[in-house]
N, C-alpha and C. Protein backbone atom coordinates (compact mmCIF):
# COMPACT_ATOMS: atom_id res chain seq x y z
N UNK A 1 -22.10 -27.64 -8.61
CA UNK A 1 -21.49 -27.78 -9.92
C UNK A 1 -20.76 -29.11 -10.04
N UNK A 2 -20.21 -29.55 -9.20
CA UNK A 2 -19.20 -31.09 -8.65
C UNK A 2 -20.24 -32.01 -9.40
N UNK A 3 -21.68 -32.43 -9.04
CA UNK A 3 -22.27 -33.08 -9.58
C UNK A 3 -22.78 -33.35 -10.94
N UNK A 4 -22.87 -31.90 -11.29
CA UNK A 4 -23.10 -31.89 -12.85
C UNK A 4 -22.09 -31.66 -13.89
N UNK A 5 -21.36 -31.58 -13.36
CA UNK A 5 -19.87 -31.85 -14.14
C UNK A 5 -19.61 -33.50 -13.96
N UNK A 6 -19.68 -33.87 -12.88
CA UNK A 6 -19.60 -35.72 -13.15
C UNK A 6 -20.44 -36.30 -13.68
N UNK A 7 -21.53 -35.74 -13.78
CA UNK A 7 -23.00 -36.41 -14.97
C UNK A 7 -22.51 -35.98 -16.24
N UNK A 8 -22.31 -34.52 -16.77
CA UNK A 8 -21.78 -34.34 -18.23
C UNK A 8 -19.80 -35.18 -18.63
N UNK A 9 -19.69 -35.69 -17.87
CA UNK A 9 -18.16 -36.38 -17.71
C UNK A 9 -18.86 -37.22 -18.14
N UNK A 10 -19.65 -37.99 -17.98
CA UNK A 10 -19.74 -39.05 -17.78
C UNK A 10 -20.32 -39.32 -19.16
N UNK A 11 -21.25 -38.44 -19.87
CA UNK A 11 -22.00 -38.48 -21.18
C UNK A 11 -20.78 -38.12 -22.49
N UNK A 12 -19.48 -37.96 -22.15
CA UNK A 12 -18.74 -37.29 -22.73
C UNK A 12 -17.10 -38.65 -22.45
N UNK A 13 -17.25 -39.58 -22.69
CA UNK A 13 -16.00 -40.10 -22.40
C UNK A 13 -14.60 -39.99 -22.52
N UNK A 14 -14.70 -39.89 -23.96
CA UNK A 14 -13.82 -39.42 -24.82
C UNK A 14 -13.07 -37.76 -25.14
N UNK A 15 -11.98 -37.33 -24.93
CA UNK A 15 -12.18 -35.94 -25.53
C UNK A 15 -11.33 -35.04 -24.88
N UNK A 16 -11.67 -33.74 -24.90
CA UNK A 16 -11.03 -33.18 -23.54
C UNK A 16 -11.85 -32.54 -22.56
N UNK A 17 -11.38 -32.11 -21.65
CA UNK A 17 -12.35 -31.32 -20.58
C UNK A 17 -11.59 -30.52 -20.57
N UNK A 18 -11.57 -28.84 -20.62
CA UNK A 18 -10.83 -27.83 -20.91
C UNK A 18 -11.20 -26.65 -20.14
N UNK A 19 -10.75 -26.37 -18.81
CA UNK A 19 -11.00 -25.69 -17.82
C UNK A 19 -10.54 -23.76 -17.83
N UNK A 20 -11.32 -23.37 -17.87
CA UNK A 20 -11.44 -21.96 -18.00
C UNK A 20 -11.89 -21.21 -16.99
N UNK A 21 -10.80 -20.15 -16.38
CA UNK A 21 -11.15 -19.33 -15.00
C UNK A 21 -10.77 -18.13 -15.27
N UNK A 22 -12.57 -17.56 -15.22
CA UNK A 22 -12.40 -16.20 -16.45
C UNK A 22 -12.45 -15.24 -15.36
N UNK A 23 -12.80 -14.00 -15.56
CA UNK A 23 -12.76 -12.80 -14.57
C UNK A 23 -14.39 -12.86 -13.76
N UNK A 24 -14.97 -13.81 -14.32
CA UNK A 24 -16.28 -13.59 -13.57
C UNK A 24 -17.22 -14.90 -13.41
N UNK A 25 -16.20 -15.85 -13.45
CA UNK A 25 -17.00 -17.45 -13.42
C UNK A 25 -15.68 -18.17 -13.84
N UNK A 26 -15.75 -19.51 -13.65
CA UNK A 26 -15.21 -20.79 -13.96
C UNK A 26 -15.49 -21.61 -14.77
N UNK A 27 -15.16 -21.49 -16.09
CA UNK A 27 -16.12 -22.33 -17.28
C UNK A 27 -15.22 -24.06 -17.55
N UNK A 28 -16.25 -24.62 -17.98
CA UNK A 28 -15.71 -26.08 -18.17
C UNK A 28 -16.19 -26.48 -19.25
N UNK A 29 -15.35 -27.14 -20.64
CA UNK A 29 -15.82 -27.14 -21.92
C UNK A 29 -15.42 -28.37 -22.05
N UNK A 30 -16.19 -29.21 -23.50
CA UNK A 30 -15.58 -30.25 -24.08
C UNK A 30 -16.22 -30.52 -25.33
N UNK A 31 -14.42 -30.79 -25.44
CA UNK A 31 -14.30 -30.78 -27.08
C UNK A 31 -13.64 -32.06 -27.16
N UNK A 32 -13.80 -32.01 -29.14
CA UNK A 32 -12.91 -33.57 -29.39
C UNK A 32 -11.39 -33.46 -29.43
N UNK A 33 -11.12 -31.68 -29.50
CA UNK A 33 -9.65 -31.76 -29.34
C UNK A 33 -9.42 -30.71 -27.89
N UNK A 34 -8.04 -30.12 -27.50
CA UNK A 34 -7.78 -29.35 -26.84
C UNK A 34 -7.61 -27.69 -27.24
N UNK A 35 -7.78 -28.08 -28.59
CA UNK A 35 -8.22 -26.53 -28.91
C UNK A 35 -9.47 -25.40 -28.49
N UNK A 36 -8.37 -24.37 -28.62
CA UNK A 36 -9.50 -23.27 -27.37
C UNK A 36 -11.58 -23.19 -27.95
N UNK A 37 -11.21 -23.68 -29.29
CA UNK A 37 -12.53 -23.18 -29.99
C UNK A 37 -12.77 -24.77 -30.25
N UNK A 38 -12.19 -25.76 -29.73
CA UNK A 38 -12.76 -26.96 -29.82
C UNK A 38 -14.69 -27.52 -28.96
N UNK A 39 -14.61 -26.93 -27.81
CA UNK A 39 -15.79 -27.17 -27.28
C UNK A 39 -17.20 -27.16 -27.75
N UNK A 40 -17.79 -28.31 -27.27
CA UNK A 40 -19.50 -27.89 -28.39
C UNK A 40 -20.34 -27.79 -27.14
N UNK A 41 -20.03 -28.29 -25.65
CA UNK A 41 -20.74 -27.65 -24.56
C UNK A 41 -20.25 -27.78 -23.82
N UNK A 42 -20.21 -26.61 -22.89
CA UNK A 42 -19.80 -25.98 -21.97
C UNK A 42 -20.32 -25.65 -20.64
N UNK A 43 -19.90 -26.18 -19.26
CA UNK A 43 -20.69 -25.40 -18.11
C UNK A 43 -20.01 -24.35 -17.66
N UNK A 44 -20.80 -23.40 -16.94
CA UNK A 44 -20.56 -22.24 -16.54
C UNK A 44 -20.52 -22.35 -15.20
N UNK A 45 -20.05 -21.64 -14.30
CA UNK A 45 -20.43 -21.18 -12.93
C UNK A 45 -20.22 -19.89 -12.55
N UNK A 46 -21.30 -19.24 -12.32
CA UNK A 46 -21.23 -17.96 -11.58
C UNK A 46 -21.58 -17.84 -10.47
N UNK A 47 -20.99 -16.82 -9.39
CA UNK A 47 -21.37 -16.36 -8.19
C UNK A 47 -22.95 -17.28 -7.88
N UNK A 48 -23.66 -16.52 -8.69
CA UNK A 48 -25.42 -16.67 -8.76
C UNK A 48 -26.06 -18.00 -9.60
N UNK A 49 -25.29 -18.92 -9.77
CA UNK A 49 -25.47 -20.12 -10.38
C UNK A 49 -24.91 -20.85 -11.93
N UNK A 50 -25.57 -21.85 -12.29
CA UNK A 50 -24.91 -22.58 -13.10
C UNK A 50 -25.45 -22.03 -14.37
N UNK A 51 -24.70 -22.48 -15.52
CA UNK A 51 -25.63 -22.24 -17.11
C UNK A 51 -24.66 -23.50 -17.90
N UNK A 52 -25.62 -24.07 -18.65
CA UNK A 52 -25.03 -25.06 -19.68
C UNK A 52 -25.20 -24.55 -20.95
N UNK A 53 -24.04 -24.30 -21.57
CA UNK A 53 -23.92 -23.84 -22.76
C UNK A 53 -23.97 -24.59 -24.00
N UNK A 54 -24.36 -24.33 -24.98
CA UNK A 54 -24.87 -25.42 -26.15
C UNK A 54 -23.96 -24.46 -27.31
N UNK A 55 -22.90 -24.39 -27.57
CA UNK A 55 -21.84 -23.14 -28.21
C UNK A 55 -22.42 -23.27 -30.10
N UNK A 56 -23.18 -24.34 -30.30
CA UNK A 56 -23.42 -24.24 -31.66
C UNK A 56 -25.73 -24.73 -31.60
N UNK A 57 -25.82 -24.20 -30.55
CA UNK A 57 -27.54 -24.37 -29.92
C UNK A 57 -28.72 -23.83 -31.32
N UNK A 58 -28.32 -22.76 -31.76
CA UNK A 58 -29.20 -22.28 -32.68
C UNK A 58 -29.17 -23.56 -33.83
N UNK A 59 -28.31 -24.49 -33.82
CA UNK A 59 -29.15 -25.47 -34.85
C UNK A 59 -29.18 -26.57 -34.28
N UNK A 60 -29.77 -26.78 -33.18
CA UNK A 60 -29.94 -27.76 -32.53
C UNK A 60 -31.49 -27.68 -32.86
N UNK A 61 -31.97 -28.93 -32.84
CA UNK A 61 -33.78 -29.08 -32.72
C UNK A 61 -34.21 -29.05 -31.02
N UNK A 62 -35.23 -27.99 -30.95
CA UNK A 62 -35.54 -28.19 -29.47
C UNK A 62 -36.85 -28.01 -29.29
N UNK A 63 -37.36 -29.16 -29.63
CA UNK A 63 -38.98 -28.79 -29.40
C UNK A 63 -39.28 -28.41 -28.15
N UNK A 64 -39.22 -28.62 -27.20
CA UNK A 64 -39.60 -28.39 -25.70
C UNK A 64 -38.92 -26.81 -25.01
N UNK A 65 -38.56 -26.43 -26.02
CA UNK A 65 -37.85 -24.79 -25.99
C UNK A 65 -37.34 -24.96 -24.65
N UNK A 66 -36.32 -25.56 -24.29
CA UNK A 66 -35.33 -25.40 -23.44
C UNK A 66 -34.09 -24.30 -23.26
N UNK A 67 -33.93 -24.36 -24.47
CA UNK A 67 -32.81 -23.03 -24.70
C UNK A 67 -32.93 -22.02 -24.87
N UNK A 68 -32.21 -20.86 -24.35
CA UNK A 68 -32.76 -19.56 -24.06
C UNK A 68 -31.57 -19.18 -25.27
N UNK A 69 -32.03 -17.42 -25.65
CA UNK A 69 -30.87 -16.97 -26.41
C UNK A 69 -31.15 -16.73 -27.84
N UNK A 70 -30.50 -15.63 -28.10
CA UNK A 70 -31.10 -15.53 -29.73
C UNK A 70 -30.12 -15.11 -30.75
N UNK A 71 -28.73 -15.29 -30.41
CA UNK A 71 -27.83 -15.35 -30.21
C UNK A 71 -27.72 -15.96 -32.36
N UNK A 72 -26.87 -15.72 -32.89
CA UNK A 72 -26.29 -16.32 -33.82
C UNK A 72 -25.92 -18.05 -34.08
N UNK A 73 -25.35 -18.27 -32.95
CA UNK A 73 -24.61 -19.36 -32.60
C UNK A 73 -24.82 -19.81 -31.38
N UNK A 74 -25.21 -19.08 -29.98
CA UNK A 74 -25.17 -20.15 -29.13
C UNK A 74 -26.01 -20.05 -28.11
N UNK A 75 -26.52 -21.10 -27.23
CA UNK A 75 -27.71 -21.36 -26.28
C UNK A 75 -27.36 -22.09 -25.46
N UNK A 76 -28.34 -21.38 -24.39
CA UNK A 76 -28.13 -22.09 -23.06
C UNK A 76 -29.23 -22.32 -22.36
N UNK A 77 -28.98 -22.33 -20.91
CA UNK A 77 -29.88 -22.92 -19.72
C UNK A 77 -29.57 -22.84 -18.45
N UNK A 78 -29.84 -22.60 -17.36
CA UNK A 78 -29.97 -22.14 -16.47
C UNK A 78 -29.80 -24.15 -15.42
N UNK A 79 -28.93 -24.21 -15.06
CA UNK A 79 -29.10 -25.54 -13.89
C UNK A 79 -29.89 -25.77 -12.67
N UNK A 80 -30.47 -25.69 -12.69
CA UNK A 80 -31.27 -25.50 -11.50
C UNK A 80 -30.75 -26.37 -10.49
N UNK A 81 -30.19 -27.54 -11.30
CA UNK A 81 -29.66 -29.02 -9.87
C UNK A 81 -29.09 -29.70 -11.06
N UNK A 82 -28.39 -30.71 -10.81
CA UNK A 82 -27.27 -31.82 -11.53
C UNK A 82 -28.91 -32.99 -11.81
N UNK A 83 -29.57 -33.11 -11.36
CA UNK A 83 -30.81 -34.18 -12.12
C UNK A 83 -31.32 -33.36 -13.44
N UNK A 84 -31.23 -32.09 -13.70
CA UNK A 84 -31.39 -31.94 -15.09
C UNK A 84 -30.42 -32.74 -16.00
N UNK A 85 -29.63 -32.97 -15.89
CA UNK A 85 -28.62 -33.47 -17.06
C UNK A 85 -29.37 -35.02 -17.40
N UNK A 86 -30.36 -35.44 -16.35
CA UNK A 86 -30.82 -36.79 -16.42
C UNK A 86 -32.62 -36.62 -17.04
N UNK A 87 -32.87 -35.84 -17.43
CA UNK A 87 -33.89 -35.11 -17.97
C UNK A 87 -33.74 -36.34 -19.68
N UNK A 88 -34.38 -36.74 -20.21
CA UNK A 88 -34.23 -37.22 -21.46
C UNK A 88 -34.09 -35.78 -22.41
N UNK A 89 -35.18 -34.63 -22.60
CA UNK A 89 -35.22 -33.86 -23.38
C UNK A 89 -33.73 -32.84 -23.45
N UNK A 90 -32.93 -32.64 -22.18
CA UNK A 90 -31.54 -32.22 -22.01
C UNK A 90 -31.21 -33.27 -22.34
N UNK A 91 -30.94 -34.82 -22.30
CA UNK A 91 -30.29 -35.81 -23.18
C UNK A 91 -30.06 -35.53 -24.70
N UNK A 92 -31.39 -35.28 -25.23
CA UNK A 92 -31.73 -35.60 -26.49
C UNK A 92 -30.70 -33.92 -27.33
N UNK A 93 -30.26 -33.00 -26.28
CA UNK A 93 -29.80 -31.92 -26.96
C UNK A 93 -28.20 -31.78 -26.89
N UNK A 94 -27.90 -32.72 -25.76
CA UNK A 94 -26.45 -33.37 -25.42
C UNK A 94 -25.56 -34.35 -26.99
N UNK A 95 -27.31 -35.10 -27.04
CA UNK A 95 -26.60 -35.95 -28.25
C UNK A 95 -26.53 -35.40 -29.61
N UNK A 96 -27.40 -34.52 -29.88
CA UNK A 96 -27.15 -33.65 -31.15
C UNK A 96 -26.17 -32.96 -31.13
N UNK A 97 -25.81 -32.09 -29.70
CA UNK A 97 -24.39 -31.21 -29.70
C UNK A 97 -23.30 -32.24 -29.83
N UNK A 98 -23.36 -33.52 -29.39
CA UNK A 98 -21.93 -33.99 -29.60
C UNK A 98 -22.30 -34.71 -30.48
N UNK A 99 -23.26 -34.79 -31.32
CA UNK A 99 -22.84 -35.68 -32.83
C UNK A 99 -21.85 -35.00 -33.99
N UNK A 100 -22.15 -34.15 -33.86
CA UNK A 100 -21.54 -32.87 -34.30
C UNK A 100 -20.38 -33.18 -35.34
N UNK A 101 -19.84 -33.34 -33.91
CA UNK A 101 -18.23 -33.95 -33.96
C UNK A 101 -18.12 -35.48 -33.57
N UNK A 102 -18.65 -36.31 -33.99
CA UNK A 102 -18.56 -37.82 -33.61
C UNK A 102 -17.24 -38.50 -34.09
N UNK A 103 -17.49 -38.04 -34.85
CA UNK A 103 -15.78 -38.82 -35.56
C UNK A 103 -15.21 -38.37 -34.77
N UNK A 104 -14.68 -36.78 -34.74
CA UNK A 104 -13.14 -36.72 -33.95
C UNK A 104 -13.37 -36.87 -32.61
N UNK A 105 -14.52 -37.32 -31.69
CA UNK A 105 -14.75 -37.85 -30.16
C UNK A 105 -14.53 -39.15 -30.14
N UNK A 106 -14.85 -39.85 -31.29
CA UNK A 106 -14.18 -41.53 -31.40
C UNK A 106 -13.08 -41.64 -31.09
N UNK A 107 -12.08 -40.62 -32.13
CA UNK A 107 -10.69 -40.67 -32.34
C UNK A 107 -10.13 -40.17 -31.17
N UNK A 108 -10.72 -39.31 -30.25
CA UNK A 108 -10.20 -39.08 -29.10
C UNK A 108 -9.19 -39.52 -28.17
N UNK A 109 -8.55 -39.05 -27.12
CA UNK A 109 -8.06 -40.13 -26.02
C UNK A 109 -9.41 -40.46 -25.06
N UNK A 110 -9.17 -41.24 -23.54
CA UNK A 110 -10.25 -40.88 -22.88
C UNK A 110 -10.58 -39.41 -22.57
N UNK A 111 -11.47 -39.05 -22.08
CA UNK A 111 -11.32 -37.90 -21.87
C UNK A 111 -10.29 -37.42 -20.54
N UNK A 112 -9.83 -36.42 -21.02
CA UNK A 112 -8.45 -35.45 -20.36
C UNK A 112 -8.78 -34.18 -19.71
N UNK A 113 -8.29 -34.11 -18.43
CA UNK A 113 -8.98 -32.40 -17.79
C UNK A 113 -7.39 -31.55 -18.22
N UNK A 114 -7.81 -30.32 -18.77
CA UNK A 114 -6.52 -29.21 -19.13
C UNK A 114 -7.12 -28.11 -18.36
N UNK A 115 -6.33 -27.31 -17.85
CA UNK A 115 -6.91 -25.84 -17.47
C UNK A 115 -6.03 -25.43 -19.03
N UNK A 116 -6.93 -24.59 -18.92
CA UNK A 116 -7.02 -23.68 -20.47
C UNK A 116 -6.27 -22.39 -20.11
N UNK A 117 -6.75 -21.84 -19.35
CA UNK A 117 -6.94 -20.45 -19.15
C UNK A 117 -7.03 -19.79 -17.58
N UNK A 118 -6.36 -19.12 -16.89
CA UNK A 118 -6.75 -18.65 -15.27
C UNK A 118 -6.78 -17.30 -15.98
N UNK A 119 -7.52 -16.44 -15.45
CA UNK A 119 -7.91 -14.64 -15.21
C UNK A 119 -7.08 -14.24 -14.13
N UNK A 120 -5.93 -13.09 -14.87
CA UNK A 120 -5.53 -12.14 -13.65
C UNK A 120 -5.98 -11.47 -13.11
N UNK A 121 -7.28 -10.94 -13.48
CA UNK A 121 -8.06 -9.86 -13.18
C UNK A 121 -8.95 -10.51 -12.81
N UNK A 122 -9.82 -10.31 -11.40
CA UNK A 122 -11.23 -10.74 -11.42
C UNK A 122 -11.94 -9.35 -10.92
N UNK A 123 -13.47 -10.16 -11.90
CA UNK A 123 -14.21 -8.55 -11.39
C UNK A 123 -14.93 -8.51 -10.24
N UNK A 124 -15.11 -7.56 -9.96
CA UNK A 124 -15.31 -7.18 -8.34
C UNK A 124 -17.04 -7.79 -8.05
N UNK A 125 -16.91 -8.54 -7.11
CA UNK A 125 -18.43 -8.93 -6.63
C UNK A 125 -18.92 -7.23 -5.57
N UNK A 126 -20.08 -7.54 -5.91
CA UNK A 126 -21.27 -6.50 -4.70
C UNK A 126 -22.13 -7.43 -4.33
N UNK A 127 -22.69 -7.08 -3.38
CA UNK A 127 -23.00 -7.42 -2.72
C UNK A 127 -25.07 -7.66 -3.12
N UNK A 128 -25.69 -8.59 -3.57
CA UNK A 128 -27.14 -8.22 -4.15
C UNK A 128 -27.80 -6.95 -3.21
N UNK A 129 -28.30 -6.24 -4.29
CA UNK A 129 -28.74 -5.57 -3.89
C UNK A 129 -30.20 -5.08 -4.98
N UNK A 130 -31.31 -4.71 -4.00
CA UNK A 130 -32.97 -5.17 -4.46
C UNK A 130 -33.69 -4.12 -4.83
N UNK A 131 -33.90 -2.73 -4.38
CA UNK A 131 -34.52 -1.88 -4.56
C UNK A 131 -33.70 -0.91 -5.55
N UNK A 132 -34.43 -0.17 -6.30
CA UNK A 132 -33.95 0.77 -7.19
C UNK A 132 -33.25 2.06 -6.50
N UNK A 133 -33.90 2.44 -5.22
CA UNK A 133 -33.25 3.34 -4.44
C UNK A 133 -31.77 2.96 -4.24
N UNK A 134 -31.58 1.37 -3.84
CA UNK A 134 -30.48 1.48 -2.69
C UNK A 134 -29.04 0.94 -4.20
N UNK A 135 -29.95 0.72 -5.72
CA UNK A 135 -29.20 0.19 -6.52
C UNK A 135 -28.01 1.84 -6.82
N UNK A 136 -29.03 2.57 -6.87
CA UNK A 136 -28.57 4.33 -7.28
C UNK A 136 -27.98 4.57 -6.33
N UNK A 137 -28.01 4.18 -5.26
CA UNK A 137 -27.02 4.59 -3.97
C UNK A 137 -25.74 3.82 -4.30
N UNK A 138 -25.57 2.67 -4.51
CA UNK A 138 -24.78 2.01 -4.64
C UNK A 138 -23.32 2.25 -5.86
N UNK A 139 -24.45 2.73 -6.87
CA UNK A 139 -23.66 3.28 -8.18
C UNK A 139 -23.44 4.71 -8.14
N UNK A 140 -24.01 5.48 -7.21
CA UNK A 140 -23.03 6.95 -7.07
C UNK A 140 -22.57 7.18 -5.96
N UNK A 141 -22.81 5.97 -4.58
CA UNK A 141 -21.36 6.20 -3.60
C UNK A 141 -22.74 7.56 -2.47
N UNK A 142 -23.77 7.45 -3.16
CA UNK A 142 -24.36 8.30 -2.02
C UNK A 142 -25.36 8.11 -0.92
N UNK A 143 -25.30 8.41 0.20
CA UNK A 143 -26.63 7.93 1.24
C UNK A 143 -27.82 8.39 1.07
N UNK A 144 -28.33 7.92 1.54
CA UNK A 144 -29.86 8.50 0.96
C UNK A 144 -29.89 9.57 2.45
N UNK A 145 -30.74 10.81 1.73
CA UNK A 145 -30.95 11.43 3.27
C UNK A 145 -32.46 12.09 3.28
């Protein structure tokens, strides 16, 4: 995540970076202000990997159907590695999400890291688990016999 957070830093100069540590991942947003609903994309991190969030994606143009989601308002993607962000067609959806707001990213400071938000509660990891047998074992606490 270190890497693709310094590639989207880097496409994003201006603004804020607005750090969020929710009950089940670590989200990282940027917006032109520090307001909580300021962000137009967002990375994720979970246990099980990354997702780049596109928070206003459904009117984004995406010919190359990159974005998953059917969502009202918002779309994403799955990171596979920090060289996606160097992808032109993930470029080309970077610059529509932050045209958005161009003016108030001009008016910006440089960009600023805030934690937003820490979770008192986090939710409980298990451990992966593969077969349907051992998933039902798992969720009623019983051995198989």
């Amino acid at each position: 995540m270190a890497q693709t957070r310094r590639k989207l830093r880097a496409r994003v100069p201006h603004g804020f970076e607005l750090l969020y540590d929710s009950y089940n991942g670590v989200g990282i947003g940027y917006g032109a202000t520090q307001s909580y609903s300021s962000p137009v994309v967002s990375l994720l991190a979970y246990p099980r990997g990354v997702t780049l969030f596109f928070l206003y994606g459904a009117t984004l143009e995406d010919p190359h159907r990159l974005l998953q989601g059917t969502g009202r308002r918002v779309r994403s993607f799955r990171v596979t590695s920090a060289d996606v962000l160097d992808d032109p067609r993930v470029g080309a959806l970077l610059e529509q999400a932050l045209h958005r707001d161009r003016a108030a990213f001009a008016a910006a400071p440089n960009l600023r890291t805030y934690v937003q938000s820490i979770a008192s509660v986090r939710k409980p990891r298990a451990s992966p688990v593969t077969s349907p047998s051992a998933r039902k074992r798992a969720r009623t606490g019983r051995k198989s016999g």
